[in-house]
N, C-alpha and C. Protein backbone atom coordinates (compact mmCIF):
# COMPACT_ATOMS: atom_id res chain seq x y z
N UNK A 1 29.26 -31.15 14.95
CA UNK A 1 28.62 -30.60 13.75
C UNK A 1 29.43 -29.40 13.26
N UNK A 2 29.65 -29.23 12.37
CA UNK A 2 29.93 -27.89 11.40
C UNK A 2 29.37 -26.72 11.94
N UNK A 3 30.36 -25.83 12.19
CA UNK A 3 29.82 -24.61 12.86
C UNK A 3 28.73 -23.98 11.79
N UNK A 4 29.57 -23.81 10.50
CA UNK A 4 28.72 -22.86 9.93
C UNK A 4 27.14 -23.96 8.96
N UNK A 5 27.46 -24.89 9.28
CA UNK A 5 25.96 -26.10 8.60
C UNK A 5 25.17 -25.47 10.46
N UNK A 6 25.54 -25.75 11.39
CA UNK A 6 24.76 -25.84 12.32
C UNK A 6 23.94 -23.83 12.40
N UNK A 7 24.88 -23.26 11.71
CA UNK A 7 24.37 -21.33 11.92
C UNK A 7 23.65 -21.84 10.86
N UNK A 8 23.77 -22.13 9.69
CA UNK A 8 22.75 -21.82 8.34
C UNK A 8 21.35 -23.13 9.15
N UNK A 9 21.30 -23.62 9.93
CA UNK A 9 20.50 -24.50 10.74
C UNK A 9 19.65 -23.69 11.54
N UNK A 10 20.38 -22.88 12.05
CA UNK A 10 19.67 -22.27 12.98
C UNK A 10 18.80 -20.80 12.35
N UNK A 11 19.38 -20.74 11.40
CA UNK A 11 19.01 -19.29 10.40
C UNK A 11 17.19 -20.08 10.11
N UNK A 12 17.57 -20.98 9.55
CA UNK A 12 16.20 -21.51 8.98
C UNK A 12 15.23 -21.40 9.84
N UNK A 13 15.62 -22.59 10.89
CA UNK A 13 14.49 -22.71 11.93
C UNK A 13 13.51 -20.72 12.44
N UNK A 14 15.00 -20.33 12.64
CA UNK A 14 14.51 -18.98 13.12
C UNK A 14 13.53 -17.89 12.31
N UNK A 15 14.00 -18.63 10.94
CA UNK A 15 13.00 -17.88 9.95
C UNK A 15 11.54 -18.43 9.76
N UNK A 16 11.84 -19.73 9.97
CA UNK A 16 10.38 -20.64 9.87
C UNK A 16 9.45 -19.99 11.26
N UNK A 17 10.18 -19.96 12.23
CA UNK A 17 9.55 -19.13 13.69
C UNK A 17 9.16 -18.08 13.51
N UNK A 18 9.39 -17.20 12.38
CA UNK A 18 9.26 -16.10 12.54
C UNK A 18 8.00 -15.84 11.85
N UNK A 19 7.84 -16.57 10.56
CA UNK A 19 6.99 -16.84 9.88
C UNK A 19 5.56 -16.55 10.31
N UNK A 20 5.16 -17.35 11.48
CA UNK A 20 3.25 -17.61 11.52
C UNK A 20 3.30 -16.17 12.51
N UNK A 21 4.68 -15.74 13.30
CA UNK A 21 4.75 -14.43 14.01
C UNK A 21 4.10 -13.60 13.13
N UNK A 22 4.36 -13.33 11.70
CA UNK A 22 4.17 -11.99 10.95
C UNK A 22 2.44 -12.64 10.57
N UNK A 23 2.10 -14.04 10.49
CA UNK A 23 0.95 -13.86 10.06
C UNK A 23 -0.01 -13.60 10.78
N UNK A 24 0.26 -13.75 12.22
CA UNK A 24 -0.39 -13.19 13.89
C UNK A 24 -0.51 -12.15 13.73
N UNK A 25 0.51 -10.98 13.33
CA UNK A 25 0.62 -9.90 13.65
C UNK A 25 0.30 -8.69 12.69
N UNK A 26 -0.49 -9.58 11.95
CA UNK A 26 -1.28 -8.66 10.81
C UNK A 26 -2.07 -7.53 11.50
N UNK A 27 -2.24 -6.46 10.99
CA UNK A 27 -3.30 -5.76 12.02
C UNK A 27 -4.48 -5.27 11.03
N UNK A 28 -5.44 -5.90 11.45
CA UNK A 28 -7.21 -5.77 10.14
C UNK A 28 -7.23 -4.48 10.33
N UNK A 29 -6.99 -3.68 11.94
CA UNK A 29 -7.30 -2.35 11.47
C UNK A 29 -7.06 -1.42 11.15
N UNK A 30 -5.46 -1.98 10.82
CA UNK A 30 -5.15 -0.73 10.24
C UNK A 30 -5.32 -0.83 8.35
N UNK A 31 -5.94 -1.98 8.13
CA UNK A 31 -5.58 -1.98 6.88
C UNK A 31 -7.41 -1.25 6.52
N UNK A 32 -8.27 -1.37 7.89
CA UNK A 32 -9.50 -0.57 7.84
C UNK A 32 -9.54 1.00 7.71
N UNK A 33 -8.46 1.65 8.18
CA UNK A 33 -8.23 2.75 8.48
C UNK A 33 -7.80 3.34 7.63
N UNK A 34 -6.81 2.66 6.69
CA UNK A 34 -6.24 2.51 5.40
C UNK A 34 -7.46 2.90 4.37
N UNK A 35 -8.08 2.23 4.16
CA UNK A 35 -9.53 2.38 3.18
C UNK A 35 -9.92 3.47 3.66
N UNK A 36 -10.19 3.71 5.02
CA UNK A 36 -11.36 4.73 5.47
C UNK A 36 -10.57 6.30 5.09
N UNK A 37 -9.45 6.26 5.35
CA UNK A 37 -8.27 7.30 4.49
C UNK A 37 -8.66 7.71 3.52
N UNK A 38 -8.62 7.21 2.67
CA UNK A 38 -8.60 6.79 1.10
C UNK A 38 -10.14 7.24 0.52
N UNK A 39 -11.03 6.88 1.08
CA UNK A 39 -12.48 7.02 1.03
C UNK A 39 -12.43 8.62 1.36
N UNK A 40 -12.01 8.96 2.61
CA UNK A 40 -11.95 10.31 2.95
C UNK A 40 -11.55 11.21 1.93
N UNK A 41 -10.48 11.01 1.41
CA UNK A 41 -9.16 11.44 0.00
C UNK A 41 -9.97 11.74 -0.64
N UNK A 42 -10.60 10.63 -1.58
CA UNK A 42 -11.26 10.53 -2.39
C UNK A 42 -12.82 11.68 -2.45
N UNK A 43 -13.49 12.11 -1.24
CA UNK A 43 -14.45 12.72 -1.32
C UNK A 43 -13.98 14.48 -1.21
N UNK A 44 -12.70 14.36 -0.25
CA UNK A 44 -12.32 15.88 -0.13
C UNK A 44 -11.61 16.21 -1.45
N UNK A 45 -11.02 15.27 -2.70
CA UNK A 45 -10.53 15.69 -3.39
C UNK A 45 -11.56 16.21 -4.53
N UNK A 46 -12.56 15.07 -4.47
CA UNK A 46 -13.77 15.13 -6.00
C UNK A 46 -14.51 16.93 -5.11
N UNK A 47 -14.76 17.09 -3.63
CA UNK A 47 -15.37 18.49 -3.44
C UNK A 47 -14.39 19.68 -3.71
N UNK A 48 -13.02 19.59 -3.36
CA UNK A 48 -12.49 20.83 -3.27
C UNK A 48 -12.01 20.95 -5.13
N UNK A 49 -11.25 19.49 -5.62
CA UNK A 49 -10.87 20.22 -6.83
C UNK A 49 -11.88 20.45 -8.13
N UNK A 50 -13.08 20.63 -7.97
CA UNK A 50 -14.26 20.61 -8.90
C UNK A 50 -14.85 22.19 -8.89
N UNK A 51 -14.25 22.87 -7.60
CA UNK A 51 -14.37 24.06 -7.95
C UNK A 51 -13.17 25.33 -8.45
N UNK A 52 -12.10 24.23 -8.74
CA UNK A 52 -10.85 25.59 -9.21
C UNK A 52 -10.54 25.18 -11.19
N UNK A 53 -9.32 25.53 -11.14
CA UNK A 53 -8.92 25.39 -12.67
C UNK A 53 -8.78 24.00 -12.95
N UNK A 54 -7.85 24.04 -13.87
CA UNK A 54 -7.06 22.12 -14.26
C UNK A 54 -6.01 22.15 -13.23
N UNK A 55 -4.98 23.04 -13.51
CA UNK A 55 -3.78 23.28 -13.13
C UNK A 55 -3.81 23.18 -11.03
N UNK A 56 -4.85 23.90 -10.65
CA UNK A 56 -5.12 23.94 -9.16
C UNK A 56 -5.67 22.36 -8.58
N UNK A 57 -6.61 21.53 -9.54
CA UNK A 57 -7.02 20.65 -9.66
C UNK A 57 -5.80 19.03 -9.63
N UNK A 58 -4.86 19.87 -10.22
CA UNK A 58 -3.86 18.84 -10.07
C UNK A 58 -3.27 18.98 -9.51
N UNK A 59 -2.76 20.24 -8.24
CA UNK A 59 -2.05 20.13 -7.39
C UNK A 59 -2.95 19.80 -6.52
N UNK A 60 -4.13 19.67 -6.47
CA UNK A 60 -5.27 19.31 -4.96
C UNK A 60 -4.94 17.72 -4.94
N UNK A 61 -5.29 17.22 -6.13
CA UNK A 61 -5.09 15.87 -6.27
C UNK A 61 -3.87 14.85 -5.46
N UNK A 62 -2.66 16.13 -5.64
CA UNK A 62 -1.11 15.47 -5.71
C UNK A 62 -1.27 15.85 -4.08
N UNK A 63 -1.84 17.12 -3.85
CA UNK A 63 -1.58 17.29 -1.98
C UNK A 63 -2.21 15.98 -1.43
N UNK A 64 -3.69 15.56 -1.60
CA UNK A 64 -4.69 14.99 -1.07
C UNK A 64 -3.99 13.96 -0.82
N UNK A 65 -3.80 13.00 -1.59
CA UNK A 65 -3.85 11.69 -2.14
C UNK A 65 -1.99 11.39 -1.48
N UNK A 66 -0.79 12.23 -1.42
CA UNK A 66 0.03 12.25 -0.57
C UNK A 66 -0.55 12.12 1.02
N UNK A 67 -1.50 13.15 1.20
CA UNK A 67 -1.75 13.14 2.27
C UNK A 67 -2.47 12.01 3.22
N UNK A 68 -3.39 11.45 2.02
CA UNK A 68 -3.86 10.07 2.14
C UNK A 68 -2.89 8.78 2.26
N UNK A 69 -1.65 8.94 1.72
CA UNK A 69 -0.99 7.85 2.23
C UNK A 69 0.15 7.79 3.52
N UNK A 70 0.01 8.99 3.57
CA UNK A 70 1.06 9.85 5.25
C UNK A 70 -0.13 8.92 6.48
N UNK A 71 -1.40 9.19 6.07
CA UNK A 71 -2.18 9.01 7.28
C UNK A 71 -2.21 7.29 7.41
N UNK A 72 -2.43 7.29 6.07
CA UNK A 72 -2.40 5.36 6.10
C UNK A 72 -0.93 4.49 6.59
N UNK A 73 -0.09 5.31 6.09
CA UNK A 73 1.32 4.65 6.53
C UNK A 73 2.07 4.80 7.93
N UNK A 74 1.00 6.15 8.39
CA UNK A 74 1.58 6.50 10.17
C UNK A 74 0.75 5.50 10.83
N UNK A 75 -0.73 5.20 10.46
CA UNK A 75 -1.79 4.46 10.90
C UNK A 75 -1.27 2.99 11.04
N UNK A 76 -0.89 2.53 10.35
CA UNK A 76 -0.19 1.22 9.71
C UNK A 76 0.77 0.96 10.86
N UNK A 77 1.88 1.70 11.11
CA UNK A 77 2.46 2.06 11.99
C UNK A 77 2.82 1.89 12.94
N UNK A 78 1.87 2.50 13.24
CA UNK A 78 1.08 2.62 15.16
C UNK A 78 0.67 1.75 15.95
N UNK A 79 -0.66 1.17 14.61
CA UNK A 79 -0.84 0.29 15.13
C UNK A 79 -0.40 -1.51 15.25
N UNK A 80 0.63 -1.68 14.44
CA UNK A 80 1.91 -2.57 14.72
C UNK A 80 2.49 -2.87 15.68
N UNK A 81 2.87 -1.47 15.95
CA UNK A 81 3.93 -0.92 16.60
C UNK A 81 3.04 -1.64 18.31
N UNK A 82 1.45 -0.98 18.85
CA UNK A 82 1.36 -0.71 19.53
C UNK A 82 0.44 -2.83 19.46
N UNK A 83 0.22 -3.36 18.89
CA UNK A 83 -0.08 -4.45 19.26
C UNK A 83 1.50 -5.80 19.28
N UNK A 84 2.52 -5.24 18.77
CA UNK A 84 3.56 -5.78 18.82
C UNK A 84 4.34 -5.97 20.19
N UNK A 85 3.68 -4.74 20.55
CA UNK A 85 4.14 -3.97 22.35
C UNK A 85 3.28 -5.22 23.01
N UNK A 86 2.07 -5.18 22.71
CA UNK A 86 1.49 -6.00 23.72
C UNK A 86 1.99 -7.50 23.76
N UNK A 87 2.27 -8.19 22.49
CA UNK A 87 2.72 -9.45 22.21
C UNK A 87 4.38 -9.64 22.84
N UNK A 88 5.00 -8.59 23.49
CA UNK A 88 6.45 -8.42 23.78
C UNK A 88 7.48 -8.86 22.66
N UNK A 89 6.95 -7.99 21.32
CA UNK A 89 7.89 -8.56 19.94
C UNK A 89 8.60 -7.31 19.87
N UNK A 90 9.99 -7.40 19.48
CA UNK A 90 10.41 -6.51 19.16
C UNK A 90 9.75 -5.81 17.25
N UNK A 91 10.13 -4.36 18.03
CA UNK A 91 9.48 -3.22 16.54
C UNK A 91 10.61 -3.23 15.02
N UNK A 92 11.67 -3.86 15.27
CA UNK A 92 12.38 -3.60 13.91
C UNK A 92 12.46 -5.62 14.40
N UNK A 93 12.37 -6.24 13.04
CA UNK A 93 12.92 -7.82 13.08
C UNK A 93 13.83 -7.89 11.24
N UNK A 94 13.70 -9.02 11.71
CA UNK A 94 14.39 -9.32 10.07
C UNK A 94 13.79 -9.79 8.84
N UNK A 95 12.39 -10.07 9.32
CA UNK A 95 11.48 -10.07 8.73
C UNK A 95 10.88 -8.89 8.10
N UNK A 96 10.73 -7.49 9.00
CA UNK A 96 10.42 -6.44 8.52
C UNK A 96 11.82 -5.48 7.29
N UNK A 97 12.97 -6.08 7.99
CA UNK A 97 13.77 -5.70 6.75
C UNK A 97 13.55 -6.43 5.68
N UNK A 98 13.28 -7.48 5.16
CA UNK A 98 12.90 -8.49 4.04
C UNK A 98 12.45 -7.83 3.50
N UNK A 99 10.57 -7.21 4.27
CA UNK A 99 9.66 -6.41 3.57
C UNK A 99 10.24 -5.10 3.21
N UNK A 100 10.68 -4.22 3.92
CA UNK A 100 11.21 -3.33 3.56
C UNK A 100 12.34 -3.41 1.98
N UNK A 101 12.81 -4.04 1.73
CA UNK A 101 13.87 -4.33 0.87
C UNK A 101 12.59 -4.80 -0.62
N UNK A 102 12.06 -5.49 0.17
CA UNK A 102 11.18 -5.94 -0.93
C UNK A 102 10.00 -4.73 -1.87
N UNK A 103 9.38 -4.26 -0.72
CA UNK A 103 8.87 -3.02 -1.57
C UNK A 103 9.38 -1.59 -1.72
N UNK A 104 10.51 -1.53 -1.25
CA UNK A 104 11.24 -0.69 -1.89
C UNK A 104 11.10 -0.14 -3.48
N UNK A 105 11.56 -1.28 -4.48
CA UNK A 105 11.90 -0.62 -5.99
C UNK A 105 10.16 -0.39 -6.47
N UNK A 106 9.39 -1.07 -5.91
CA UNK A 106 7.82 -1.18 -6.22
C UNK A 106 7.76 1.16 -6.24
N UNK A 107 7.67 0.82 -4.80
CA UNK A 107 7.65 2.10 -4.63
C UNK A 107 8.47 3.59 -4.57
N UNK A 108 9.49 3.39 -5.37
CA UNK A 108 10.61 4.33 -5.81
C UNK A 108 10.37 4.56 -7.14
N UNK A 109 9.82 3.45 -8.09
CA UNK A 109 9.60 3.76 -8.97
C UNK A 109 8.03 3.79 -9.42
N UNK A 110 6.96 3.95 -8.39
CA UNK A 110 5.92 4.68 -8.68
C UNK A 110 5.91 6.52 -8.15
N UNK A 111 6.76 6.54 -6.81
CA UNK A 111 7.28 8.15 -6.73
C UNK A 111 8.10 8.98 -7.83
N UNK A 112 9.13 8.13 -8.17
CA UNK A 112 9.89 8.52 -9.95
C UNK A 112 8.49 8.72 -10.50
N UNK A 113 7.84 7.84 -11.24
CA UNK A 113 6.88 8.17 -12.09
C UNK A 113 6.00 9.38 -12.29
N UNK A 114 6.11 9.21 -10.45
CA UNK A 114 4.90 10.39 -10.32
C UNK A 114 5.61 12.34 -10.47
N UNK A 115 6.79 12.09 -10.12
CA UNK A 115 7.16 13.18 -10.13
C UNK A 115 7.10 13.66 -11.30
N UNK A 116 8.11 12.57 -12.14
CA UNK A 116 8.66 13.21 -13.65
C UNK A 116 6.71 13.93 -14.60
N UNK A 117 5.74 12.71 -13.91
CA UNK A 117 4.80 13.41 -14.92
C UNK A 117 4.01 14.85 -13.90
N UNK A 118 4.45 14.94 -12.99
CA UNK A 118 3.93 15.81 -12.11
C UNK A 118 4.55 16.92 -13.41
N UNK A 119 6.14 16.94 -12.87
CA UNK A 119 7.18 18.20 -13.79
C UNK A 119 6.65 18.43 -15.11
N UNK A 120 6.32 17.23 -15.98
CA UNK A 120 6.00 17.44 -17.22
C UNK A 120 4.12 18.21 -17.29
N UNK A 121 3.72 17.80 -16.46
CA UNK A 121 2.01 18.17 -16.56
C UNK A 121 2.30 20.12 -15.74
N UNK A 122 3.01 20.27 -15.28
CA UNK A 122 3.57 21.56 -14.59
C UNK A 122 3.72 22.54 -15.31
N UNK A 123 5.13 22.02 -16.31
CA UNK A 123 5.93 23.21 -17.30
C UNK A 123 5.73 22.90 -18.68
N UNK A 124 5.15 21.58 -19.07
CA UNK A 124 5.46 21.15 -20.58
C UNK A 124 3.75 21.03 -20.82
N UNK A 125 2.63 21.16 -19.93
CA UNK A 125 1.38 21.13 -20.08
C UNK A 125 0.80 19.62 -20.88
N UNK A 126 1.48 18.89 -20.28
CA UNK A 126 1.83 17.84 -20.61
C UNK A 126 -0.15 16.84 -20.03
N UNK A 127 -0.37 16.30 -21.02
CA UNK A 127 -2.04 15.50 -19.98
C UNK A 127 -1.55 14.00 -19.84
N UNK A 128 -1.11 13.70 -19.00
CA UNK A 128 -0.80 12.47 -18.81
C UNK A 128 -1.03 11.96 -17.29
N UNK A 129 -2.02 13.38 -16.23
CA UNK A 129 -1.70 12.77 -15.00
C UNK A 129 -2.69 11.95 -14.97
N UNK A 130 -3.56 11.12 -15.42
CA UNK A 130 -4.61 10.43 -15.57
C UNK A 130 -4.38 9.46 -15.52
N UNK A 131 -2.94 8.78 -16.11
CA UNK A 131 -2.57 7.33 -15.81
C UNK A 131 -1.75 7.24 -14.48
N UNK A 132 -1.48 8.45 -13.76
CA UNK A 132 -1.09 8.12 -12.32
C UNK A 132 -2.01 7.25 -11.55
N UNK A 133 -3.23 7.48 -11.76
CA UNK A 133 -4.04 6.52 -10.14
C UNK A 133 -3.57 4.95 -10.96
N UNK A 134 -3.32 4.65 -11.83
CA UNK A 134 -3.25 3.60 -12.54
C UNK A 134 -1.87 2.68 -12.28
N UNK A 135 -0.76 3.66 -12.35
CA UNK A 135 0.21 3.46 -12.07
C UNK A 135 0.61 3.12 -10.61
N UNK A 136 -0.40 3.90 -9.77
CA UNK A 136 -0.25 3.79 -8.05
C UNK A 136 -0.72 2.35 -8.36
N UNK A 137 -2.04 2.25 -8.59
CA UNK A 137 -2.40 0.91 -8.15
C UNK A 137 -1.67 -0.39 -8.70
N UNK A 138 -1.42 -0.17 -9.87
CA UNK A 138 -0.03 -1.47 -10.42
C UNK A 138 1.28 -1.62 -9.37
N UNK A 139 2.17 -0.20 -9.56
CA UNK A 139 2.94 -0.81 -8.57
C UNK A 139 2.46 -1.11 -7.36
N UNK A 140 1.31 -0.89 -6.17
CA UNK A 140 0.89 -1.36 -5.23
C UNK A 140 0.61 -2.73 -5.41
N UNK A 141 0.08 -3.19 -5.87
CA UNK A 141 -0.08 -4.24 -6.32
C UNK A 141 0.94 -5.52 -6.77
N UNK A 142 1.99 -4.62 -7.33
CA UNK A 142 3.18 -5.55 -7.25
C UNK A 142 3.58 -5.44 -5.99
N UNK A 143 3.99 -4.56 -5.05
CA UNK A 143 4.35 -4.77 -3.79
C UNK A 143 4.03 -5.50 -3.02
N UNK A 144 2.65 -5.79 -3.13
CA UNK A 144 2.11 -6.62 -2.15
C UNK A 144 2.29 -8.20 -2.64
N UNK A 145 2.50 -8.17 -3.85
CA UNK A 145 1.97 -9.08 -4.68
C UNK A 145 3.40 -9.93 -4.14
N UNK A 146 4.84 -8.75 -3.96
CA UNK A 146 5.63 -9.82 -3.30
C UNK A 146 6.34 -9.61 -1.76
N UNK A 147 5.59 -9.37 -1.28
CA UNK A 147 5.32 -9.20 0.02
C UNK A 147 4.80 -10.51 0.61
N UNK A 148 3.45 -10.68 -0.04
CA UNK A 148 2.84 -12.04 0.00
C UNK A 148 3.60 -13.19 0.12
N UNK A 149 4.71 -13.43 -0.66
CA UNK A 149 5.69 -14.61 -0.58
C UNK A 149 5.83 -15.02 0.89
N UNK A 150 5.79 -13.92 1.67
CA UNK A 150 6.11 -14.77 3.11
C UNK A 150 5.26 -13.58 3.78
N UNK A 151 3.88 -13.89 3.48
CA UNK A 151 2.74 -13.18 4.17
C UNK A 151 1.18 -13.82 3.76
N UNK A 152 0.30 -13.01 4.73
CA UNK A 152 -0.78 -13.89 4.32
C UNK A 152 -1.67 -14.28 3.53
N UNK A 153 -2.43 -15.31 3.19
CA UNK A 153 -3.04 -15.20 1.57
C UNK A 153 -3.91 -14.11 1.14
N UNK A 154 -4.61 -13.43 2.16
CA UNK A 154 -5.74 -12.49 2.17
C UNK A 154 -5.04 -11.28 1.35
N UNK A 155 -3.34 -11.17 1.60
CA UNK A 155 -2.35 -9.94 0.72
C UNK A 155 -2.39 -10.86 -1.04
N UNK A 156 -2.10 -11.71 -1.12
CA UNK A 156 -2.12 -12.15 -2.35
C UNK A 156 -3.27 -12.11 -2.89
N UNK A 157 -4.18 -11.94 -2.39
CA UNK A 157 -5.77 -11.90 -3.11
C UNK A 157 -5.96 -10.06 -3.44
N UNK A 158 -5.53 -9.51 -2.22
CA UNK A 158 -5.56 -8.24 -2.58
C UNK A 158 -4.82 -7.62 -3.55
N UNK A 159 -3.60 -7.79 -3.66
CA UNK A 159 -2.51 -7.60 -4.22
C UNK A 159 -3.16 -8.40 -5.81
N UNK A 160 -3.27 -9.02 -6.44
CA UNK A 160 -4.13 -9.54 -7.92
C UNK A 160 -5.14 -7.95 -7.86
N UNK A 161 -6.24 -7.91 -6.99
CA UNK A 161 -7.00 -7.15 -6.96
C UNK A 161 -6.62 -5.86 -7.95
N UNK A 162 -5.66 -5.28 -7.05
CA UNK A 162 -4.99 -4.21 -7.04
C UNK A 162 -4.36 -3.94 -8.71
N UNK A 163 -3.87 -4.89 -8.84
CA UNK A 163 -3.18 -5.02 -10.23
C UNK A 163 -4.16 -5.31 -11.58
N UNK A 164 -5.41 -5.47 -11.47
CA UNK A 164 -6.29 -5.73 -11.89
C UNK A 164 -7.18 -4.75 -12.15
N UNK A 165 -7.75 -3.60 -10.60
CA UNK A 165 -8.31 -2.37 -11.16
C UNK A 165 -7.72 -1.44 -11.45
N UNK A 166 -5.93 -1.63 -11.80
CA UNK A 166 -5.15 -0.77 -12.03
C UNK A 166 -5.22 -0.61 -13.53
N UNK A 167 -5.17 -2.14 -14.61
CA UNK A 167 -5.13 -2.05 -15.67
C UNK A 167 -6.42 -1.59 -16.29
N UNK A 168 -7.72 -1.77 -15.53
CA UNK A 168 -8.97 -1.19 -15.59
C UNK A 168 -8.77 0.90 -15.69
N UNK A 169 -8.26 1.05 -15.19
CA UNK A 169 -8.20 2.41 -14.64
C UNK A 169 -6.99 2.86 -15.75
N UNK A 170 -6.34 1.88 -16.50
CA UNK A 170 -5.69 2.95 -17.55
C UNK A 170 -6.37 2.52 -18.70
N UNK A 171 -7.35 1.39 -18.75
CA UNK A 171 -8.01 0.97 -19.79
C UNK A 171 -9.75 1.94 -19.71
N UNK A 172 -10.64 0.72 -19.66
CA UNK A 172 -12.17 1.29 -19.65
C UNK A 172 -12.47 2.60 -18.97
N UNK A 173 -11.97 2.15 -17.74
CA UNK A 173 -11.95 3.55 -16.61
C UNK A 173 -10.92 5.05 -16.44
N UNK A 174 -10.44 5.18 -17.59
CA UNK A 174 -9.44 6.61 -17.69
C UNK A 174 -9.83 7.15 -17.38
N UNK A 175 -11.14 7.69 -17.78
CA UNK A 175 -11.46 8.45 -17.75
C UNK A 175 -12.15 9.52 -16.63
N UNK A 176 -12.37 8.29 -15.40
CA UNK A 176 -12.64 8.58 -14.00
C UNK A 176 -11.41 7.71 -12.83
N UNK A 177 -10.77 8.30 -13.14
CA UNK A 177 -9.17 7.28 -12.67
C UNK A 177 -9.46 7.42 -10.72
N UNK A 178 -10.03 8.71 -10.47
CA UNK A 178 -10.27 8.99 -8.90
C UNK A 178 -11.45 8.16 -8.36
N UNK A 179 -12.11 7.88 -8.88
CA UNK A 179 -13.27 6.51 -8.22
C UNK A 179 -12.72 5.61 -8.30
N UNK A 180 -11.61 4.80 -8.96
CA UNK A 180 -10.84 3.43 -9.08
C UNK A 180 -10.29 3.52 -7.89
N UNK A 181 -9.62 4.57 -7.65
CA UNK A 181 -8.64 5.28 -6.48
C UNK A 181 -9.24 4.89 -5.16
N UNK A 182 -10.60 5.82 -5.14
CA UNK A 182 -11.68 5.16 -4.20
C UNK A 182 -12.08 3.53 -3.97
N UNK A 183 -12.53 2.97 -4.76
CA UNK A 183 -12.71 1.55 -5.53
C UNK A 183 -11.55 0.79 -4.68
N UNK A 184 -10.40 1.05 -5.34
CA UNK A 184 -8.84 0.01 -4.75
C UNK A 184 -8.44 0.44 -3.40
N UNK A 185 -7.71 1.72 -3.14
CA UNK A 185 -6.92 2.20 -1.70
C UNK A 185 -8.24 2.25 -0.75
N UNK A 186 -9.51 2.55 -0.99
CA UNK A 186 -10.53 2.76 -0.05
C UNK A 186 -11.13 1.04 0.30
N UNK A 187 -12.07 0.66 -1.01
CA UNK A 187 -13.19 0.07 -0.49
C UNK A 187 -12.45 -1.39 -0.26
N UNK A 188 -11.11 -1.86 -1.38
CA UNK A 188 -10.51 -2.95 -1.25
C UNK A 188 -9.30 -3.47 0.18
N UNK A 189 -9.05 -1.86 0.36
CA UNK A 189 -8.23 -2.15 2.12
C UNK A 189 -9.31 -2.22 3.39
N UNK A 190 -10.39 -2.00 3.17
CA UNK A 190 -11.38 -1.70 4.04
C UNK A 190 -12.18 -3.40 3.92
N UNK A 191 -12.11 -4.16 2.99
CA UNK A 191 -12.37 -5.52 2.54
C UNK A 191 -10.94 -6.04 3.49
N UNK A 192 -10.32 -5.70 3.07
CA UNK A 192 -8.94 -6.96 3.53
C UNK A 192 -8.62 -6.40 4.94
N UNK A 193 -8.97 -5.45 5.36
CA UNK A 193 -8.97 -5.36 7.24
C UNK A 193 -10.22 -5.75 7.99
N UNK A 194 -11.52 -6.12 6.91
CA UNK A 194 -12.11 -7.14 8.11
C UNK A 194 -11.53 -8.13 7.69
N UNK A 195 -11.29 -8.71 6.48
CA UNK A 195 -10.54 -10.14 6.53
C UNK A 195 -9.55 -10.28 7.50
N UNK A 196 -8.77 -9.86 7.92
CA UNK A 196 -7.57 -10.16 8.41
C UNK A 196 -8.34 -9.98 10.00
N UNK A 197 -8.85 -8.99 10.16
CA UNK A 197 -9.83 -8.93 11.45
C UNK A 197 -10.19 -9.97 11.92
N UNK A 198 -11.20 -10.60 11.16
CA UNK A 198 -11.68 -11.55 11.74
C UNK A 198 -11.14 -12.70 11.67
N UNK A 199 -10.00 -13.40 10.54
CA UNK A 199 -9.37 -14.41 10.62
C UNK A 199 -8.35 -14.31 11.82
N UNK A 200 -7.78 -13.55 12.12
CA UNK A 200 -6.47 -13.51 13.03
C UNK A 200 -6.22 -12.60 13.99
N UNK A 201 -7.47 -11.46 13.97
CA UNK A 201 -7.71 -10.59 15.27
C UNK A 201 -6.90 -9.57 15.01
N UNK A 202 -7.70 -8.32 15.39
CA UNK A 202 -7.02 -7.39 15.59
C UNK A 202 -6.82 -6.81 14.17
């Protein structure tokens, strides 16, 4: 056989193997922990920034809600990391570079976004941070949305979700953009980690 027909042979198979691996190795709770984050975010941000200015109000927002995704993305993480250990899978595959590569531009260009209107709402008194929770949840939503391509359906259901109370949240809902926030990163990851929970454990 052809060396390189028999490698592009073996590439496949190995990818097809790898496949139902990543859909095993979903973890429900962290995508529970994820919501429960988010839910948290969401209540320390509506108590602390309701008693300062606009200006203090929007840096509470920008600390919180960073801080809310540090905890969700170390959480995420961990616990991968630490049920991957038990399955004897290795922690970096080629599968996780795929994903990585894949939501990359999703999320470079919702951090771009966020900065430039951070700078402009800063020095130019600019009101536009209102379509940020809007913008988080679109590009999230695309991320997942192609992530899903070689992940499980419960991400493609979420991922529509996502993209859906995003256009809500720059449409009907502007005007309370931090309950959508709550609504999507809280109550909808907290939905899709018992799904994944109970379909595939863990």
């Amino acid at each position: 056989m052809n060396p390189d027909k028999a490698a592009a042979e073996l590439k496949i198979i190995r990818q097809l193997m790898e496949r139902p691996i990543r859909y095993s190795a979903m973890s429900g709770l962290s995508g529970i922990l994820a919501g429960a984050a988010a839910l948290a975010g969401l209540a320390l941000d509506r108590h602390i920034s309701g008693a300062g200015t606009h200006e203090q109000a929007f840096w509470i927002n920008l600390v919180v809600w960073a801080g809310v995704f540090l905890a969700a993305f170390a959480s995420a993480t961990l616990l991968t990391h630490l049920r991957e250990r038990r399955q004897h899978m290795p922690f970096w595959t080629q599968m996780k570079w795929r994903i990585l590569r894949t939501i990359l531009p999703p999320f470079v260009a919702g951090t771009g976004l966020t900065v430039i209107v951070a700078v402009q709402t800063h020095f130019a008194g600019s009101n536009q941070w209102g379509l940020i929770p809007a913008a988080w949840m679109l590009f999230y939503g695309v991320a997942c949305w192609q992530v899903a391509e070689f992940s499980i359906v419960e991400l493609r259901l979420m991922s529509v979700t996502f993209i859906v109370l995003g256009l809500l949240s720059a449409g009907p809902f502007q005007n309370n953009p931090y309950i959508m926030l709550g609504v999507s990163f809280g109550g909808v990851h907290v939905a899709y980690g018992i799904a994944v929970w109970a379909r595939y454990g863990g």
